[in-house]
N, C-alpha and C. Protein backbone atom coordinates (compact mmCIF):
# COMPACT_ATOMS: atom_id res chain seq x y z
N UNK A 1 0.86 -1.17 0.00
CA UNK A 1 0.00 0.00 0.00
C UNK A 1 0.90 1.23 0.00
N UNK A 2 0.89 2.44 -1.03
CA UNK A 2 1.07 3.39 -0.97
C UNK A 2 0.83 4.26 0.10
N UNK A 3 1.39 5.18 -0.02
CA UNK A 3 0.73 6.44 1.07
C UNK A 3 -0.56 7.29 0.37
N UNK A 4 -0.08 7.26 -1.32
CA UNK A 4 -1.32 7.76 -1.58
C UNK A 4 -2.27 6.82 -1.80
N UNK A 5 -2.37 5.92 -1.63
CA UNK A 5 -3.88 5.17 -2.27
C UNK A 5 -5.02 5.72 -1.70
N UNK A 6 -5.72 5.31 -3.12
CA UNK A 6 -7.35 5.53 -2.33
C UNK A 6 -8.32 4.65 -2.20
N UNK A 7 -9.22 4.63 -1.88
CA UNK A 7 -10.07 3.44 -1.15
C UNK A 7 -10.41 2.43 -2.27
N UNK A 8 -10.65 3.17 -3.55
CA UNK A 8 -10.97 2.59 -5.05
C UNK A 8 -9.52 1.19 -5.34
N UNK A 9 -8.58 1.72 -4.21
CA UNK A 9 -7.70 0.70 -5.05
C UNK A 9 -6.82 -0.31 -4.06
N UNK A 10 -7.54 -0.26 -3.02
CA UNK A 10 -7.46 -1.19 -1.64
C UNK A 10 -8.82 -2.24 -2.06
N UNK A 11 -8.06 -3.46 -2.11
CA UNK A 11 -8.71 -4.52 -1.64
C UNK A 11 -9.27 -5.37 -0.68
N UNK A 12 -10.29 -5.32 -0.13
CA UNK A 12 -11.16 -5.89 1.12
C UNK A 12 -10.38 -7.23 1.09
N UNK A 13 -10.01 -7.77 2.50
CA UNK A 13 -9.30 -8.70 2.71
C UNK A 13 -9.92 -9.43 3.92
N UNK A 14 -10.54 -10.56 4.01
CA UNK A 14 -10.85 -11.37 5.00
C UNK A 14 -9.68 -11.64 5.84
N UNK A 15 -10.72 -11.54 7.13
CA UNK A 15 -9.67 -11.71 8.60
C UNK A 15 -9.19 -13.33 8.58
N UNK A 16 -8.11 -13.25 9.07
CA UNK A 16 -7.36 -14.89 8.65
C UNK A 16 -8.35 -15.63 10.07
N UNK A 17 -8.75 -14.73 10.84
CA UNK A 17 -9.02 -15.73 11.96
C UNK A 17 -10.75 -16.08 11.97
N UNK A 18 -11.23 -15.40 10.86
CA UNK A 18 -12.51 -15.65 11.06
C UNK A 18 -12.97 -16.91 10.63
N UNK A 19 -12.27 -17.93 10.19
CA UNK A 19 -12.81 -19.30 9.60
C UNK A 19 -12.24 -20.50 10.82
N UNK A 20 -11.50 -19.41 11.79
CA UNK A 20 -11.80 -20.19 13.22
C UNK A 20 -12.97 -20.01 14.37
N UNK A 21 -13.65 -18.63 13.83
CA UNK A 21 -14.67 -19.12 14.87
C UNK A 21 -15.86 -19.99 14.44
N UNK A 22 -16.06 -20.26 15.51
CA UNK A 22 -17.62 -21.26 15.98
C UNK A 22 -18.01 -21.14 16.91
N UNK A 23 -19.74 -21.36 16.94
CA UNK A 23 -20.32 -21.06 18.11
C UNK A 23 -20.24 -21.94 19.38
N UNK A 24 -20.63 -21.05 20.48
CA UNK A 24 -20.02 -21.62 21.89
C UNK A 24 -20.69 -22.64 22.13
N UNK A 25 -19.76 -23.73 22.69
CA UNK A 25 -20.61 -25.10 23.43
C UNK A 25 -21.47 -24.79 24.19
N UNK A 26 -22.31 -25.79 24.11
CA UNK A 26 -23.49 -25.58 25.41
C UNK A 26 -23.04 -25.62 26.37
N UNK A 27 -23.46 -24.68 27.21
CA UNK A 27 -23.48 -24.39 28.75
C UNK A 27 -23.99 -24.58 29.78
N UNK A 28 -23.65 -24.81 31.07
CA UNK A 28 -24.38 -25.25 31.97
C UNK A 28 -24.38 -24.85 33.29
N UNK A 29 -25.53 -24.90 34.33
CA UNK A 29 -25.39 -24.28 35.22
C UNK A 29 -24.18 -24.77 36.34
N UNK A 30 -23.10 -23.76 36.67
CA UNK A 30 -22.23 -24.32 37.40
C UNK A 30 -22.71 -24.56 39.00
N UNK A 31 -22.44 -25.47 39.54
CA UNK A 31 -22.34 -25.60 40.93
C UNK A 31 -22.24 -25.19 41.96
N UNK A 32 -21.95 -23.19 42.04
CA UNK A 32 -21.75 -23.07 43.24
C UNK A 32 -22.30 -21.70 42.47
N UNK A 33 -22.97 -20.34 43.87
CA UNK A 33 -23.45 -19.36 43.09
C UNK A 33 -22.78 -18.16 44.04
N UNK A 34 -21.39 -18.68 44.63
CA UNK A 34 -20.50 -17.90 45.74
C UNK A 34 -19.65 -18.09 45.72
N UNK A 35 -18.49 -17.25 45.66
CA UNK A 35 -17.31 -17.71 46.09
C UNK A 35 -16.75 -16.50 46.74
N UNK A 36 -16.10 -17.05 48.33
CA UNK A 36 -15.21 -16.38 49.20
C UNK A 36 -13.84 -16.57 49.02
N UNK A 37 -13.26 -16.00 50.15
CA UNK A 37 -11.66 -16.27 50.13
C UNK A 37 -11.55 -16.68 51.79
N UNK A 38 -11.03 -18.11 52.15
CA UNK A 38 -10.58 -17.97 53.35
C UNK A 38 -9.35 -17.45 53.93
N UNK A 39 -9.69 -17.02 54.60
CA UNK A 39 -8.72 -15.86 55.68
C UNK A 39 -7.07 -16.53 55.89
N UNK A 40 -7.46 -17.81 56.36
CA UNK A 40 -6.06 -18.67 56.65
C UNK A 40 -5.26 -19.10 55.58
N UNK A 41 -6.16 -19.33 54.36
CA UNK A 41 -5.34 -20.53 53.70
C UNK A 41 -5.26 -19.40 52.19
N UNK A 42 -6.00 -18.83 52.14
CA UNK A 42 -5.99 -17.20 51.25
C UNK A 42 -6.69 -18.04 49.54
N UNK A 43 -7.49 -19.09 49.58
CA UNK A 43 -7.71 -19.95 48.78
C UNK A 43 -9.69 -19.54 48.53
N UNK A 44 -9.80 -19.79 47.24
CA UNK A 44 -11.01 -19.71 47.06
C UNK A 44 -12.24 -20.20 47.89
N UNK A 45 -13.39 -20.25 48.42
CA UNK A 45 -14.04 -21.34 48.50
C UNK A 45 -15.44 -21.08 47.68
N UNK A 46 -16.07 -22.39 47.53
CA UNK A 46 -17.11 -22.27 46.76
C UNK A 46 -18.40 -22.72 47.43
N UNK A 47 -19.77 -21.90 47.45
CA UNK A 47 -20.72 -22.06 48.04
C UNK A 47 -21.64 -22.25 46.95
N UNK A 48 -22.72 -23.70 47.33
CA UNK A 48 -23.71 -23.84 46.57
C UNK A 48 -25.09 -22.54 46.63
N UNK A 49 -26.32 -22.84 46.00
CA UNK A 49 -27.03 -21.78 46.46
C UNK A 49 -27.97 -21.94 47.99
N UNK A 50 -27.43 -22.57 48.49
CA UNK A 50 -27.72 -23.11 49.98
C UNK A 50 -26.62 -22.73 51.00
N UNK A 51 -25.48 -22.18 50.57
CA UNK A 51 -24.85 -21.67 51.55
C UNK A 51 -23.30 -23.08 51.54
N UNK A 52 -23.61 -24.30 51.30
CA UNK A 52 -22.85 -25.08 51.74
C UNK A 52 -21.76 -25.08 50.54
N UNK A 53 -20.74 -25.36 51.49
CA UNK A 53 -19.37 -25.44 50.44
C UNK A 53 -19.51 -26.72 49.82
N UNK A 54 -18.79 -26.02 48.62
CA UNK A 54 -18.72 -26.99 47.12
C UNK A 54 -17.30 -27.52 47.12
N UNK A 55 -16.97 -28.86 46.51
CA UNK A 55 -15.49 -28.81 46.36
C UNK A 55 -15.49 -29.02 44.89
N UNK A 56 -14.30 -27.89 44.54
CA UNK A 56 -14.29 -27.97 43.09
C UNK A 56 -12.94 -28.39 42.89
N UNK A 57 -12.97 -29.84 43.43
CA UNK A 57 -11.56 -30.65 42.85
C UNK A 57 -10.57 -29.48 43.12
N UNK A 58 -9.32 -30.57 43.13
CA UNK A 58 -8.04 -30.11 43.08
C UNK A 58 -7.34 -30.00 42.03
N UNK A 59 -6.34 -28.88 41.94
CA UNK A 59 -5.49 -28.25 41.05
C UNK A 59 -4.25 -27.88 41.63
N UNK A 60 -3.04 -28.64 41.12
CA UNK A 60 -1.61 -28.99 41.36
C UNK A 60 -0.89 -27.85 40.66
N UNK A 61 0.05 -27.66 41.07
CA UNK A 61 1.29 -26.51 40.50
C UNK A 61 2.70 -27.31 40.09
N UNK A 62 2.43 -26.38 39.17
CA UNK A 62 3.98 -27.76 38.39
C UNK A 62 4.95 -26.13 38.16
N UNK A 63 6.46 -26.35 37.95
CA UNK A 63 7.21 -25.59 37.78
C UNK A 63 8.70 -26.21 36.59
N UNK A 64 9.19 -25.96 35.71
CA UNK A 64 9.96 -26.18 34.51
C UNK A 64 11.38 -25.44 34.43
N UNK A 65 12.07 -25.93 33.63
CA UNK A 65 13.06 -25.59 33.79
C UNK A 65 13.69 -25.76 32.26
N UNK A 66 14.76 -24.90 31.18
CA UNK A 66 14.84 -25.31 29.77
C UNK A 66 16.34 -24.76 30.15
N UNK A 67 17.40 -25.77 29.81
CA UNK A 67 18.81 -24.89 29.16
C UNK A 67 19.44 -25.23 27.86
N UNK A 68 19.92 -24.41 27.34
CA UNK A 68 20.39 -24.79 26.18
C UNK A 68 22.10 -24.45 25.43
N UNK A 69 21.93 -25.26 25.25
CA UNK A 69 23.56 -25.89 24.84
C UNK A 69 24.30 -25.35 23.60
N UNK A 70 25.19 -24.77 23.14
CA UNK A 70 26.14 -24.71 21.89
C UNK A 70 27.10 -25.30 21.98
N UNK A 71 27.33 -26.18 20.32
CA UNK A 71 29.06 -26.92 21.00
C UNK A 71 29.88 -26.00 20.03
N UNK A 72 29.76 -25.40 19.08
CA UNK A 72 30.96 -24.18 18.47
C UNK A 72 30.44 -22.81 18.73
N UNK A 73 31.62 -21.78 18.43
CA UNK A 73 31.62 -20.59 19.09
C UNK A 73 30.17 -19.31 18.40
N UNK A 74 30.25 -19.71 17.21
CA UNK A 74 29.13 -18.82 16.56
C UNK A 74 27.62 -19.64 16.92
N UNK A 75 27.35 -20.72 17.56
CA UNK A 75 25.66 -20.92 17.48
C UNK A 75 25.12 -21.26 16.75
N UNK A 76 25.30 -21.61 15.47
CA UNK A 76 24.70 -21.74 14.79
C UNK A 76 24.05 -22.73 14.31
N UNK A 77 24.61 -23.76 13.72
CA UNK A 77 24.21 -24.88 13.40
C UNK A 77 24.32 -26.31 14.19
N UNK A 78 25.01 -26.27 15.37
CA UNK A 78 24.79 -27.40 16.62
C UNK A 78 24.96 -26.68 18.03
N UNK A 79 23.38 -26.17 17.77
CA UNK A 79 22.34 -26.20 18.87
C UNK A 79 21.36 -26.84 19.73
N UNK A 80 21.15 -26.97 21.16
CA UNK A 80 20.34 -28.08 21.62
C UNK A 80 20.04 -27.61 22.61
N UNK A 81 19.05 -28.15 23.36
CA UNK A 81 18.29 -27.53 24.34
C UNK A 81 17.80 -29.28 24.95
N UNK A 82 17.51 -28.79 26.07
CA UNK A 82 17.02 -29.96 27.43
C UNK A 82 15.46 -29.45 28.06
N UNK A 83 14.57 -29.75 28.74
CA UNK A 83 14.14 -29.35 29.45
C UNK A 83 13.12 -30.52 30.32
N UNK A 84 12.97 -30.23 31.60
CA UNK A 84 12.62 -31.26 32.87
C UNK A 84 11.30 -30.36 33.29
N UNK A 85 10.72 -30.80 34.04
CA UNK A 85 9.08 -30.21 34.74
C UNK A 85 8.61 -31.05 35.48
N UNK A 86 8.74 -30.65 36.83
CA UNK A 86 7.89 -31.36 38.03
C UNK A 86 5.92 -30.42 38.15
N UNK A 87 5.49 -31.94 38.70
CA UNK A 87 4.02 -31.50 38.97
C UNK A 87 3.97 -32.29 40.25
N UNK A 88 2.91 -31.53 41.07
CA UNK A 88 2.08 -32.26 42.16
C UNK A 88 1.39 -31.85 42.77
């Protein structure tokens, strides 16, 4: 595109991402219609619409680690990389 063009000579161009959308899965009513924070543990909690806590399963924290290696001085063409990751 020029600086001068004018609209006569710009071509309408479809968005690359629009032949990824689709409409949203069905939805459903979730399980709890509250959520606090307890004081001690500084963690969500979840209340049904009765007041009583919900447990919404557990969710683990994992942490990773990547280094990477050259064996000649410029980098270039024998390059390598490692990488390890704990979860629990």
């Amino acid at each position: 595109m020029t600086a001068n063009a004018t609209q006569e000579q710009l071509a309408p161009v479809r968005p690359w991402g629009i032949g990824r959308l689709a409409p949203y899965s069905t939805t459903m009513k979730l399980p709890f219609t509250k959520v606090t924070i307890d004081p001690t543990t500084q963690m969500g909690v979840f209340h049904n619409h009765l007041g009583h806590v919900v447990e919404m399963g557990k969710h683990g924290t994992s942490s990773g680690t990547e280094t990477s290696t050259s064996t000649n001085l410029d980098s270039q063409p024998d390059q390598g990389h490692d990488q390890d990751s704990q979860q629990d």
